[in-house]
Protein backbone atom coordinates (compact mmCIF):
# COMPACT_ATOMS: atom_id res chain seq x y z
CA UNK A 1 -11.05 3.90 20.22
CA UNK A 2 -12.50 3.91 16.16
CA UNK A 3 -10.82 7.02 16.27
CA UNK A 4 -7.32 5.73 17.37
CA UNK A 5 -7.90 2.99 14.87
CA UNK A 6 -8.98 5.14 11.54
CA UNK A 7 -5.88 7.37 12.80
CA UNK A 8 -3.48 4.74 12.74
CA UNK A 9 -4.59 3.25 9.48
CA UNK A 10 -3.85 6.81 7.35
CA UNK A 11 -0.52 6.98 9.04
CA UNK A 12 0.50 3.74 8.34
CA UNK A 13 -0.61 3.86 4.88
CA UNK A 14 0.83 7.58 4.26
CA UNK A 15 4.33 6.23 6.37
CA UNK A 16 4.28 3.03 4.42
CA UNK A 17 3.44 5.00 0.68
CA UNK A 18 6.93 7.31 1.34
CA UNK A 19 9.04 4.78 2.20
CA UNK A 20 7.67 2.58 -1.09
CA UNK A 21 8.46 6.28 -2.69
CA UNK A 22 12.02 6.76 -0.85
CA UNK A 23 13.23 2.78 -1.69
CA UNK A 24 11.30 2.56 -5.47
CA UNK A 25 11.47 -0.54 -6.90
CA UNK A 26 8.98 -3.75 -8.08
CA UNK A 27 6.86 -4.26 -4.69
CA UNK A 28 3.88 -6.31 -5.67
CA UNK A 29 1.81 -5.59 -2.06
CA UNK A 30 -1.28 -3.76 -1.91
CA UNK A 31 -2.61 -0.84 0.59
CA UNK A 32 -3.08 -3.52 3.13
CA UNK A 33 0.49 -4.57 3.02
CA UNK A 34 1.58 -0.80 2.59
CA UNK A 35 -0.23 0.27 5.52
CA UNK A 36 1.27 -2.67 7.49
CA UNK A 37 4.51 -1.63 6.59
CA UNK A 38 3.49 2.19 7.72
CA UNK A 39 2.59 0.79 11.29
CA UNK A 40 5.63 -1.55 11.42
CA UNK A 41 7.84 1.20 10.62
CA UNK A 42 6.25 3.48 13.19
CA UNK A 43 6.53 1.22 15.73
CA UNK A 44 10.38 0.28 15.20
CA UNK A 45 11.30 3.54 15.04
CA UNK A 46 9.40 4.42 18.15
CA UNK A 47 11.00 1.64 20.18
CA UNK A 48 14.63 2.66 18.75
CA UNK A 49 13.79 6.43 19.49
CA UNK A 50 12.85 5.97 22.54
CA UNK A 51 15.84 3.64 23.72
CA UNK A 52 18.56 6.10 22.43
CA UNK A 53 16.61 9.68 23.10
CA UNK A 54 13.78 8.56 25.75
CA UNK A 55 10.90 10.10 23.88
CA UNK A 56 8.87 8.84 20.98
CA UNK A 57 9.36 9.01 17.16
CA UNK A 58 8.38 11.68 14.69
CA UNK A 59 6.92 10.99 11.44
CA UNK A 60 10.20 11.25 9.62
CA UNK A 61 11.93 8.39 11.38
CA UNK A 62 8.67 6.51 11.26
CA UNK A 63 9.09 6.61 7.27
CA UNK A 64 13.17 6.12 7.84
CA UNK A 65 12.17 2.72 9.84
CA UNK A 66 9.35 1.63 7.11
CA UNK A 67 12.50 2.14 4.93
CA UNK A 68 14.70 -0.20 6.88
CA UNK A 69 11.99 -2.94 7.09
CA UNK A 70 11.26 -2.25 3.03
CA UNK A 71 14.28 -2.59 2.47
CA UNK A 72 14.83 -5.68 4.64
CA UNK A 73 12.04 -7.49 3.04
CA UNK A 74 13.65 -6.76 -0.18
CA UNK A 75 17.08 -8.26 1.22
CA UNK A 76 15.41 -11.11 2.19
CA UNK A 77 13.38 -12.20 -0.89
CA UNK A 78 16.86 -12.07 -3.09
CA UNK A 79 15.55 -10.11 -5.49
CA UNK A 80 15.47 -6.40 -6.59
CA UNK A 81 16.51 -3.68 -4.44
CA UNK A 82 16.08 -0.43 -7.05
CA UNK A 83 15.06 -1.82 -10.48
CA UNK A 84 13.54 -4.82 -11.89
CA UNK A 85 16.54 -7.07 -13.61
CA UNK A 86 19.11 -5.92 -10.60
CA UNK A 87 20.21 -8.04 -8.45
CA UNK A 88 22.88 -6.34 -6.60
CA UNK A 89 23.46 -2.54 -5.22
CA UNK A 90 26.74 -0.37 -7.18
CA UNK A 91 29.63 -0.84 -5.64
């Protein structure tokens, strides 16, 4: 069970780390917060995998879904979704 817990814990924060690195922008959280976002990622894009496909996610749409929620947080806060001072994405 430690085991399954210690696992989790690097995946989430490795997960959560690339999808800070795939969306960059100002994100004051720390490693807690980052792995968080790791784990929630994982877990939406293992519920959404296996609805459409019927088997579980890989660790590419695990960082794809910590993406989405980044990016959703981001959406949500009004402010920045690239660069500090932008408020908006290009059109």
């Amino acid at each position: 069970m430690i085991g399954l817990i210690i696992y989790s814990l690097i995946v989430g924060l490795v997960v959560g780390a690339l999808a800070r690195l795939a969306l960059p922008g100002p994100d004051p959280m720390g490693i807690g917060a980052t792995i968080l976002l790791g784990i929630a990622g994982s877990v939406v894009a293992g519920v959404v995998s296996w609805l459409l496909f019927g088997h579980v996610a890989g660790f590419i749409l695990s960082v794809a879904g910590a993406t989405l929620i980044l990016y959703g947080i981001r959406r949500s806060r009004g402010g920045s979704l690239t660069r500090p001072g932008r408020r908006s994405l290009p059109h």
